[in-house]
N, C-alpha and C. Protein backbone atom coordinates (compact mmCIF):
# COMPACT_ATOMS: atom_id res chain seq x y z
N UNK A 1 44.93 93.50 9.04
CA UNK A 1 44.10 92.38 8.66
C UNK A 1 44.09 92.28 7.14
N UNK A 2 44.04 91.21 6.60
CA UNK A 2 44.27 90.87 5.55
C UNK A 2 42.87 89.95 4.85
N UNK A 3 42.11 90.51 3.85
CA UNK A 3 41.00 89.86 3.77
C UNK A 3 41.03 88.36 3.05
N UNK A 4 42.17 88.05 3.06
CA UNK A 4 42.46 86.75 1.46
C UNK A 4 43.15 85.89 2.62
N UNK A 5 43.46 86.24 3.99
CA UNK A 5 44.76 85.45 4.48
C UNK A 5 43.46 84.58 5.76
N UNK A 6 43.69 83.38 5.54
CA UNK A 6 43.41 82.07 6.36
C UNK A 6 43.28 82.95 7.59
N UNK A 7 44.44 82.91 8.56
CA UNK A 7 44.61 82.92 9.61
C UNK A 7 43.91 84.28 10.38
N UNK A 8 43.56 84.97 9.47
CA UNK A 8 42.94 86.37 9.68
C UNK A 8 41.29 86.27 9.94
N UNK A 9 40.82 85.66 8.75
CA UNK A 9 39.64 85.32 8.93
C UNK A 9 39.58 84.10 9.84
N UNK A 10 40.03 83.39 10.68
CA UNK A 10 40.49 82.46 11.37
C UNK A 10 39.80 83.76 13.05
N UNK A 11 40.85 84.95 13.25
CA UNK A 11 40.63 85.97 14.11
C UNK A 11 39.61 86.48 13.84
N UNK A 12 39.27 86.84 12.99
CA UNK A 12 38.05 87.64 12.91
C UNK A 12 36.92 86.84 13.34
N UNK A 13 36.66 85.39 13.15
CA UNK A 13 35.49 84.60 13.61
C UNK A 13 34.69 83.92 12.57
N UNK A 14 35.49 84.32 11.64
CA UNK A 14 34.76 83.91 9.74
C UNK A 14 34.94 82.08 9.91
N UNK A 15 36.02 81.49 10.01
CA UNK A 15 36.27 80.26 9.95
C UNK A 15 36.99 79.99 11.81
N UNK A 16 35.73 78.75 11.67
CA UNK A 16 36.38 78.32 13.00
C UNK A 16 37.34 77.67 13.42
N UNK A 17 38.16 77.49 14.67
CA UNK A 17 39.66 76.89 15.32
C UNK A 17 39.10 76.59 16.42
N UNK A 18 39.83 75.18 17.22
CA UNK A 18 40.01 74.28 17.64
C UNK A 18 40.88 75.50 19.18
N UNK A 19 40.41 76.58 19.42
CA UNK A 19 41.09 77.29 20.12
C UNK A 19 41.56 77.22 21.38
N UNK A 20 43.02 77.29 21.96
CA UNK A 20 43.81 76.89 23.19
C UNK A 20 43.94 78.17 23.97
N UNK A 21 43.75 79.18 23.28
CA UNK A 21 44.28 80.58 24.19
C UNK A 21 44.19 81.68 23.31
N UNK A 22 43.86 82.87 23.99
CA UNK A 22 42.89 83.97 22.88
C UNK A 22 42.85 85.01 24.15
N UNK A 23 43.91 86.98 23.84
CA UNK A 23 43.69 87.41 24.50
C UNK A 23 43.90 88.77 23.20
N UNK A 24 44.31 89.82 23.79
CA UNK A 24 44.17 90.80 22.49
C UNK A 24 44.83 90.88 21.37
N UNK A 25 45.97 90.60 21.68
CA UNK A 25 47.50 90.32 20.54
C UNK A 25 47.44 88.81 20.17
N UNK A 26 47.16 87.83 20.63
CA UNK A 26 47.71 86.53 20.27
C UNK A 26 46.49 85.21 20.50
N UNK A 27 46.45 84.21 19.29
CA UNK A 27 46.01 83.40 18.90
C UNK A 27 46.37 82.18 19.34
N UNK A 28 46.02 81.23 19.96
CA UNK A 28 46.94 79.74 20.17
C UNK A 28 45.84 78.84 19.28
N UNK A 29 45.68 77.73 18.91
CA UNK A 29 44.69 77.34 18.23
C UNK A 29 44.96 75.58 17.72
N UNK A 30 44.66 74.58 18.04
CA UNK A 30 45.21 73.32 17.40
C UNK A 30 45.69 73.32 15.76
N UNK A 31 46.33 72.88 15.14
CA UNK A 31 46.72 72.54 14.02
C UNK A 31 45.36 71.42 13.15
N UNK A 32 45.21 71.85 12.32
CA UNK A 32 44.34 71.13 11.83
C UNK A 32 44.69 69.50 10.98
N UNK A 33 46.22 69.38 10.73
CA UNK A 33 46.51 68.55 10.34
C UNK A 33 47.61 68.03 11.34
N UNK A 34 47.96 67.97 12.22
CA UNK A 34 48.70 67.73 13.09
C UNK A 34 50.10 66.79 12.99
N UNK A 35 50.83 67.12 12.97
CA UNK A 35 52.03 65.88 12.77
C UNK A 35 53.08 65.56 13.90
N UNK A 36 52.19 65.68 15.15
CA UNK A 36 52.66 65.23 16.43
C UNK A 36 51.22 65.34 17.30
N UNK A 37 51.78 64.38 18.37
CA UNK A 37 50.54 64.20 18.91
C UNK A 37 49.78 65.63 20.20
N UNK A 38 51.13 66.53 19.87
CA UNK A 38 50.43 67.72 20.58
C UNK A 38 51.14 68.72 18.85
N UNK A 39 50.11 69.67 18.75
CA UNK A 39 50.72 70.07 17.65
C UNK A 39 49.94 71.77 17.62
N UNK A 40 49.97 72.52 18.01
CA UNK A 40 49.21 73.49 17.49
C UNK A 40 49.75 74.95 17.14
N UNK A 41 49.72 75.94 16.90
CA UNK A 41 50.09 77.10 15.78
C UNK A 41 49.62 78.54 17.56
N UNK A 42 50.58 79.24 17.24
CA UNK A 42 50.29 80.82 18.13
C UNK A 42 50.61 81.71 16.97
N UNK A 43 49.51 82.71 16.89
CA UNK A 43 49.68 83.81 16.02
C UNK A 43 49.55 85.04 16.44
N UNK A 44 50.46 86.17 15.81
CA UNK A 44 49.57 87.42 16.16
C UNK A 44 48.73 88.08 15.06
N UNK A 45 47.84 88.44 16.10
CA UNK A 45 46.49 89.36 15.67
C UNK A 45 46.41 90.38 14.84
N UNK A 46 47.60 90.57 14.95
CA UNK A 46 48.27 91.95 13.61
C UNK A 46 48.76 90.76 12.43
N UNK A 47 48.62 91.27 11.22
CA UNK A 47 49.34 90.06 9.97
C UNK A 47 50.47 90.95 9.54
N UNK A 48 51.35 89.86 9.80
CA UNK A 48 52.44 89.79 9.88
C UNK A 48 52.77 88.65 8.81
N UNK A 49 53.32 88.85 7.58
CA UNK A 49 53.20 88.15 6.52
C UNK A 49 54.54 86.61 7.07
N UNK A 50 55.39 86.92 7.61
CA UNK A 50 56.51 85.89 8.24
C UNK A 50 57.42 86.49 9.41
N UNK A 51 58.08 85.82 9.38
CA UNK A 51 59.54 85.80 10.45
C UNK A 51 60.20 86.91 9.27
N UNK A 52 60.28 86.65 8.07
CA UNK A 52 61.10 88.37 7.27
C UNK A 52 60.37 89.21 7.58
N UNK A 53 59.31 89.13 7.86
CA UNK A 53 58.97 90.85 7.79
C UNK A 53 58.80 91.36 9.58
N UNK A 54 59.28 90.85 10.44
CA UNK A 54 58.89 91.13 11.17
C UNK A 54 59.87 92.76 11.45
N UNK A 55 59.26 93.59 12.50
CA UNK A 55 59.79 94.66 12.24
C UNK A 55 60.05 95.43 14.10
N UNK A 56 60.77 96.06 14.10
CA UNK A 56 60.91 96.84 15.66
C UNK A 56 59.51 96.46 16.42
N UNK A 57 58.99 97.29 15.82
CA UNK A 57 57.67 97.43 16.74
C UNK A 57 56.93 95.99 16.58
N UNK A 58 57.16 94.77 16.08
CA UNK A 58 56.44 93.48 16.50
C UNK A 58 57.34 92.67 17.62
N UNK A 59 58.65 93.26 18.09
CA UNK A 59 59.36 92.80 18.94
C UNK A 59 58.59 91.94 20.41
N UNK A 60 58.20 93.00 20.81
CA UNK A 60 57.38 92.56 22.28
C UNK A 60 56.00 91.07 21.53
N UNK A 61 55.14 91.34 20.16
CA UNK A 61 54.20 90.66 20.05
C UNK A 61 55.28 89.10 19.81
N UNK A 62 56.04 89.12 19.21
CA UNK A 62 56.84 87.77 18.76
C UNK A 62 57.08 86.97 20.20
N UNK A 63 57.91 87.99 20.63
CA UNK A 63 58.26 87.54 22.07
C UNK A 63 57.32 86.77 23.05
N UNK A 64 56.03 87.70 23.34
CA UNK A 64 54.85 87.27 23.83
C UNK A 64 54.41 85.48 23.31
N UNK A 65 54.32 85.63 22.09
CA UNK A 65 54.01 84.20 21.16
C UNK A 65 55.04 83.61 21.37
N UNK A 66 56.42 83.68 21.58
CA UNK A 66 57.04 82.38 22.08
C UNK A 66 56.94 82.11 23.55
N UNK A 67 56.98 82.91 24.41
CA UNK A 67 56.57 82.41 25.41
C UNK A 67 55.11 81.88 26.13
N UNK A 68 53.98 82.36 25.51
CA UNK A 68 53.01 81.70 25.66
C UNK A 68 53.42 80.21 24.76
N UNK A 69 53.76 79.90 23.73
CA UNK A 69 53.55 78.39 23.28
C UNK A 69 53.92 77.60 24.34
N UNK A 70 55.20 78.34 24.45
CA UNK A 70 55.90 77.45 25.92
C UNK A 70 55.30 76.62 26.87
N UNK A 71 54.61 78.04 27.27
CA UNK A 71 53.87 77.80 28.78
C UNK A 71 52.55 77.06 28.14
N UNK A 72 51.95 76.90 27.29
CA UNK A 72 50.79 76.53 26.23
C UNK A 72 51.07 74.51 26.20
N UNK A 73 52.49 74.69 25.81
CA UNK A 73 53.15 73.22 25.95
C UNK A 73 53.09 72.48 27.23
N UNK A 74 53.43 73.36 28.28
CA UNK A 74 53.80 72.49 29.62
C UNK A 74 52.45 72.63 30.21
N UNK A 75 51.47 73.38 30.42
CA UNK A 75 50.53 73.12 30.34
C UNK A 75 49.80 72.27 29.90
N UNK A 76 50.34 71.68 28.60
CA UNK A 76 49.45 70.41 28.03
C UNK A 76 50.39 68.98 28.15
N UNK A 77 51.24 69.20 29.28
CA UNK A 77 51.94 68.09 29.55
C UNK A 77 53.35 67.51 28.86
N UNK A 78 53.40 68.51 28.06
CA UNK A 78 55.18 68.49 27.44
C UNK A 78 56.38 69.42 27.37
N UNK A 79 56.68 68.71 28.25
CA UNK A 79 58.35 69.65 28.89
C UNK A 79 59.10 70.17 27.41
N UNK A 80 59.34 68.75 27.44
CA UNK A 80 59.63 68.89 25.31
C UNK A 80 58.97 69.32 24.38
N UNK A 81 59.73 69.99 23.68
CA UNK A 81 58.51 70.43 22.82
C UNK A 81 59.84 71.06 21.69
N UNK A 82 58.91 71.08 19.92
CA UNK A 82 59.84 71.78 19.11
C UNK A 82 58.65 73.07 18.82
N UNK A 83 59.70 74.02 18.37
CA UNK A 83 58.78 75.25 17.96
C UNK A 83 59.42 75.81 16.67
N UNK A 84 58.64 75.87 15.46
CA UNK A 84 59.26 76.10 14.16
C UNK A 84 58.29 77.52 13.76
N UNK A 85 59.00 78.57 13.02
CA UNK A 85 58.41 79.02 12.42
C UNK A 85 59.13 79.13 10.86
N UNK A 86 58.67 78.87 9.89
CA UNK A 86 58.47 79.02 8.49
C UNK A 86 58.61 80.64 7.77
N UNK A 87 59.83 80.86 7.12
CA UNK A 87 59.46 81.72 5.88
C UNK A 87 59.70 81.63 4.39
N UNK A 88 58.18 81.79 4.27
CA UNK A 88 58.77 81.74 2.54
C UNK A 88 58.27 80.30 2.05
N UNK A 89 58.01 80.18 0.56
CA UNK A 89 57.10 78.99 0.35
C UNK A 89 58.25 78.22 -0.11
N UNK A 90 59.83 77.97 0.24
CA UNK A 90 60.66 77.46 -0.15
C UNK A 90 60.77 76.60 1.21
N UNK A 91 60.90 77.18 2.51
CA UNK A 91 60.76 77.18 3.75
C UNK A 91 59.73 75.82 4.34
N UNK A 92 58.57 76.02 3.57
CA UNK A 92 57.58 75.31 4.09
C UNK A 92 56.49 76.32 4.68
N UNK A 93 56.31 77.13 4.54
CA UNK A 93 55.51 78.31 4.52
C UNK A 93 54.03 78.01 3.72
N UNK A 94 53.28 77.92 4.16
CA UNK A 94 51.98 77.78 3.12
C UNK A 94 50.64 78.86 3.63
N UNK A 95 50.84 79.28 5.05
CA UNK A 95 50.13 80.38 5.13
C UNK A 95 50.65 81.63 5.30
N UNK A 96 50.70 82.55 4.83
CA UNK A 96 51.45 83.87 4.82
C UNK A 96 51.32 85.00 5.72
N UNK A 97 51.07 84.12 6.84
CA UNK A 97 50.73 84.87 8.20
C UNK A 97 51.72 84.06 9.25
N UNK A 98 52.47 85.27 10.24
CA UNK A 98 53.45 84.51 10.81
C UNK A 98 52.79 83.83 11.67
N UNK A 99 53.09 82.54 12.39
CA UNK A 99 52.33 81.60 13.11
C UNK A 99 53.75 80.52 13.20
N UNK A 100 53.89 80.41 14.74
CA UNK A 100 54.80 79.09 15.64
C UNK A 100 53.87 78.10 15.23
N UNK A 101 54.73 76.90 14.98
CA UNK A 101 54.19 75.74 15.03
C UNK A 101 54.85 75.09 16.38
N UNK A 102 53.89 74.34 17.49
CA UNK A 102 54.29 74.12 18.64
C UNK A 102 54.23 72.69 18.85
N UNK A 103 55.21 71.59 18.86
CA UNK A 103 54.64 70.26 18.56
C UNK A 103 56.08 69.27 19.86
N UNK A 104 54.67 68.48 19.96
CA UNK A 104 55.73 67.77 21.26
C UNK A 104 54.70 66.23 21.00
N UNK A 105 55.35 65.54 22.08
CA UNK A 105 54.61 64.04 22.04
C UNK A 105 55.25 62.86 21.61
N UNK A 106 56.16 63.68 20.68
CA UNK A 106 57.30 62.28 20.23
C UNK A 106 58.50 62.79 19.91
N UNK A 107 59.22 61.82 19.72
CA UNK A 107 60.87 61.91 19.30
C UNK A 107 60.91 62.87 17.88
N UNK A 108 61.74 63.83 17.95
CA UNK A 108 61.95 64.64 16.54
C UNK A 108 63.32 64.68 16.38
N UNK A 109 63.92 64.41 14.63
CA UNK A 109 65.19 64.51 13.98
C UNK A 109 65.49 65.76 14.19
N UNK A 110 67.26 65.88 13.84
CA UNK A 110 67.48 66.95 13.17
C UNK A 110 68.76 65.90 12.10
N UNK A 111 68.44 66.92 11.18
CA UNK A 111 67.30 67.82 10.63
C UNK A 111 66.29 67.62 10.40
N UNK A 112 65.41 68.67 10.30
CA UNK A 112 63.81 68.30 10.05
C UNK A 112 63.84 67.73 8.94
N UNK A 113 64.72 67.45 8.06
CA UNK A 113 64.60 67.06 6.80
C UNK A 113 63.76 68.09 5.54
């Protein structure tokens, strides 16, 4: 846990989320700025600064978080769906906690631009 990082105090209960799914390892939670009409973020509960640092032993938690968004998606009615994760503030990275972005509802480019 990280006392400076959003998404931490987000878990801990300090700042509240819009929450979709919540079990010991993993976070689902709406996006607060949304840029699809289903849009929301899965995290794990351990901080995990990105997709670089992830390490052996976060194998099974990563895994877990992509397949819950999945099932998180079709559950909320979209077969389709894109799932991005961000590293690095070059990336598009702005919170420094790893977190899927899970977004469906409309037509998406590639490239993301």
């Amino acid at each position: 846990m990280d006392d400076n990082c959003l998404f931490c105090k987000i878990i801990a209960g300090d700042i509240p989320a819009d929450k979709l799914y919540e079990d010991e390892d993993i976070l689902a939670f709406h996006d607060i700025n949304p840029e699809a009409p289903l849009h929301f973020l899965v995290i794990p509960k351990k901080h995990i600064i990105g997709p670089g640092y992830i390490d052996e032993t976060d194998q099974e938690i990563i895994g877990k978080i992509l397949r819950k968004g999945g099932e998180l998606a079709k559950e909320n009615g979209h077969e389709s769906f894109r799932l991005v994760a961000n590293n690095g503030a070059k990336a598009g990275q702005t919170v420094f906690h790893f977190h899927l972005h899970v977004m469906g509802g409309r037509p998406f480019s590639w490239p993301p631009g």
